[in-house]
Protein backbone atom coordinates (compact mmCIF):
# COMPACT_ATOMS: atom_id res chain seq x y z
CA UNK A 1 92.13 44.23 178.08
CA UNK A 2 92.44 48.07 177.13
CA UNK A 3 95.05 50.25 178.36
CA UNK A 4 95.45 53.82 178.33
CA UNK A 5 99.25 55.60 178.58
CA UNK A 6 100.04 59.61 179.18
CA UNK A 7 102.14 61.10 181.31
CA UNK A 8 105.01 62.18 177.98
CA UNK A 9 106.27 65.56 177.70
CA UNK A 10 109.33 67.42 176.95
CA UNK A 11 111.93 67.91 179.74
CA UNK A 12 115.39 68.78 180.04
CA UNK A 13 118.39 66.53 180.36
CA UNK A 14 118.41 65.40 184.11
CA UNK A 15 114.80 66.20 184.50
CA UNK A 16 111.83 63.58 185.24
CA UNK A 17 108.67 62.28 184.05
CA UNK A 18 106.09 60.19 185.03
CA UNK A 19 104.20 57.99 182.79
CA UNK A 20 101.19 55.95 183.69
CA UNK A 21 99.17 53.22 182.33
CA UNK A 22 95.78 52.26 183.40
CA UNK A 23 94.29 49.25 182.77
CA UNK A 24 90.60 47.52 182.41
CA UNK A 25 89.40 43.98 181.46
CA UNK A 26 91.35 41.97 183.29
CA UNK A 27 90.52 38.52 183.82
CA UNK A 28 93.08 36.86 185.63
CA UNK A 29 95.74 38.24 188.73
CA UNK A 30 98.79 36.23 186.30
CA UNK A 31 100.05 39.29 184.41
CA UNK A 32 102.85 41.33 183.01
CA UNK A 33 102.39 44.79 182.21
CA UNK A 34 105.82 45.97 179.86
CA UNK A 35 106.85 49.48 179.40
CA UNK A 36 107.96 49.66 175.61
CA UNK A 37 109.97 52.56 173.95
CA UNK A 38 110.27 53.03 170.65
CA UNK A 39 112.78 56.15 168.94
CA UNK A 40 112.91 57.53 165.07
CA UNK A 41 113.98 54.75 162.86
CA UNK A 42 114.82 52.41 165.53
CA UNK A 43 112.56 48.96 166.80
CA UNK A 44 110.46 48.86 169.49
CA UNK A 45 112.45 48.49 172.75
CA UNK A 46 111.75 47.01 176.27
CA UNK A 47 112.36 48.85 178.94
CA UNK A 48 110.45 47.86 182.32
CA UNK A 49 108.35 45.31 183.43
CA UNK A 50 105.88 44.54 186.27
CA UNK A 51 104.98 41.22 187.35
CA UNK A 52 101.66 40.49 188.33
CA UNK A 53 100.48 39.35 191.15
CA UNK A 54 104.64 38.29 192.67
CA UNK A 55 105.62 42.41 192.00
CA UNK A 56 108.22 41.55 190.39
CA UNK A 57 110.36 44.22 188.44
CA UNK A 58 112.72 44.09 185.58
CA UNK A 59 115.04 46.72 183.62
CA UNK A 60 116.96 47.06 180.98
CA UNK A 61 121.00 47.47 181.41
CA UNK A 62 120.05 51.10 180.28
CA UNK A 63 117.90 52.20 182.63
CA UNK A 64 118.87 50.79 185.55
CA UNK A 65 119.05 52.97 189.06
CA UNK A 66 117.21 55.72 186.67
CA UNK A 67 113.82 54.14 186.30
CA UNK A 68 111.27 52.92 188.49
CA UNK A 69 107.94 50.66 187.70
CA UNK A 70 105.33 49.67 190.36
CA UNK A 71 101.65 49.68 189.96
CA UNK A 72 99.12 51.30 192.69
CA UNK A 73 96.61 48.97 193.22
CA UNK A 74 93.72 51.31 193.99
CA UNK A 75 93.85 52.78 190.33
CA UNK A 76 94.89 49.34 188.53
CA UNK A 77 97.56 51.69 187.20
CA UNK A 78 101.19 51.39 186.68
CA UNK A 79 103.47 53.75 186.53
CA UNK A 80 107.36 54.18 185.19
CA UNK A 81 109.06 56.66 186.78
CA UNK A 82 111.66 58.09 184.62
CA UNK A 83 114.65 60.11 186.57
CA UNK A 84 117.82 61.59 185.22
CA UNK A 85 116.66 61.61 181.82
CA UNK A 86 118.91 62.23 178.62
CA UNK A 87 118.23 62.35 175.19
CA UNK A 88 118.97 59.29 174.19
CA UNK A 89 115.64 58.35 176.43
CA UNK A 90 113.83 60.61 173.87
CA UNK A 91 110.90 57.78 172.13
CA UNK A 92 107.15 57.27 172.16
CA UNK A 93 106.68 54.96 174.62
CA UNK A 94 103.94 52.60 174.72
CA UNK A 95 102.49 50.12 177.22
CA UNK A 96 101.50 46.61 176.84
CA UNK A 97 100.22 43.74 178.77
CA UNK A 98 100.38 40.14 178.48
CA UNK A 99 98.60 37.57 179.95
CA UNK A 100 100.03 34.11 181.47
CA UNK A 101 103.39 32.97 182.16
CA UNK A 102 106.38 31.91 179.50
CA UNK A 103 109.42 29.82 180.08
CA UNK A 104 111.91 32.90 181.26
CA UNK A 105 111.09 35.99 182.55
CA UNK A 106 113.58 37.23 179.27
CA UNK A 107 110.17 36.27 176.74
CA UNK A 108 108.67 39.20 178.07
CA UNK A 109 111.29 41.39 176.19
CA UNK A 110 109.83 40.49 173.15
CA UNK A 111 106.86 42.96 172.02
CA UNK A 112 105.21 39.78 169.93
CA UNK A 113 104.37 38.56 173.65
CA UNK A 114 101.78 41.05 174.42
CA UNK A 115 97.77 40.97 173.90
CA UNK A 116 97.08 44.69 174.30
CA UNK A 117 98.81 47.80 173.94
CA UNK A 118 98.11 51.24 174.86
CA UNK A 119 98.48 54.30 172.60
CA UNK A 120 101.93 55.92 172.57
CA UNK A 121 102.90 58.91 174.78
CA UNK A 122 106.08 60.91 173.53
CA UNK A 123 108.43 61.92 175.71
CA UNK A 124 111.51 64.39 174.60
CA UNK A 125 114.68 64.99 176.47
CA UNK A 126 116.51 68.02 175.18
CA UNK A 127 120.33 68.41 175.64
């Protein structure tokens, strides 16, 4: 599996971004593609993830009602919509995918789950 993330920038508190994540080599339909943030000095953080093929979604507490992850299924890409942004969202965020199921849908917080990540994108969110 190879992935490919962009879609980071610099924006101003409140503003938007759009990050996307294409993907390739897929073998199987039984998927989770994680949106993964990681800031200066800090561990890698979960943010969003999309379940493959139910469509699941999942959040953290954080980013709840501000974020949005869904996949178009034309471009095998998925995207995370990032609204009302504030600085403390500033991080390069990476994506990741990992194959299979696990015994709670919680396991997929953990960035030892994943196969295959993409290459960072930064996004900053001045004040």
């Amino acid at each position: 599996v190879q992935l490919q993330a962009c879609g980071g920038g610099l924006v101003h508190a409140g503003g938007s971004l759009r990050l996307s994540c294409a993907g390739s080599g897929f073998v199987s339909s039984n998927y989770v593609i994680g949106w993964f943030r990681q800031a200066p000095g800090k561990g890698r953080e979960g943010v969003s993830f999309f379940y493959s093929p139910s469509g699941r979604t999942d959040y953290v507490d954080s980013v709840k009602s501000r974020f949005a992850i869904y996949r178009d299924n034309s471009e095998n890409t998925v995207y995370l919509l990032m609204n009302s942004l504030r600085p403390e969202d500033t991080a390069v965020y990476f994506c990741a995918a990992a194959a299979g199921k696990r015994a709670s849908y919680t396991d997929f917080r953990n960035p030892g789950e994943y196969e295959a990540w993409g290459q960072g994108t930064l996004v900053t969110v001045s004040s």
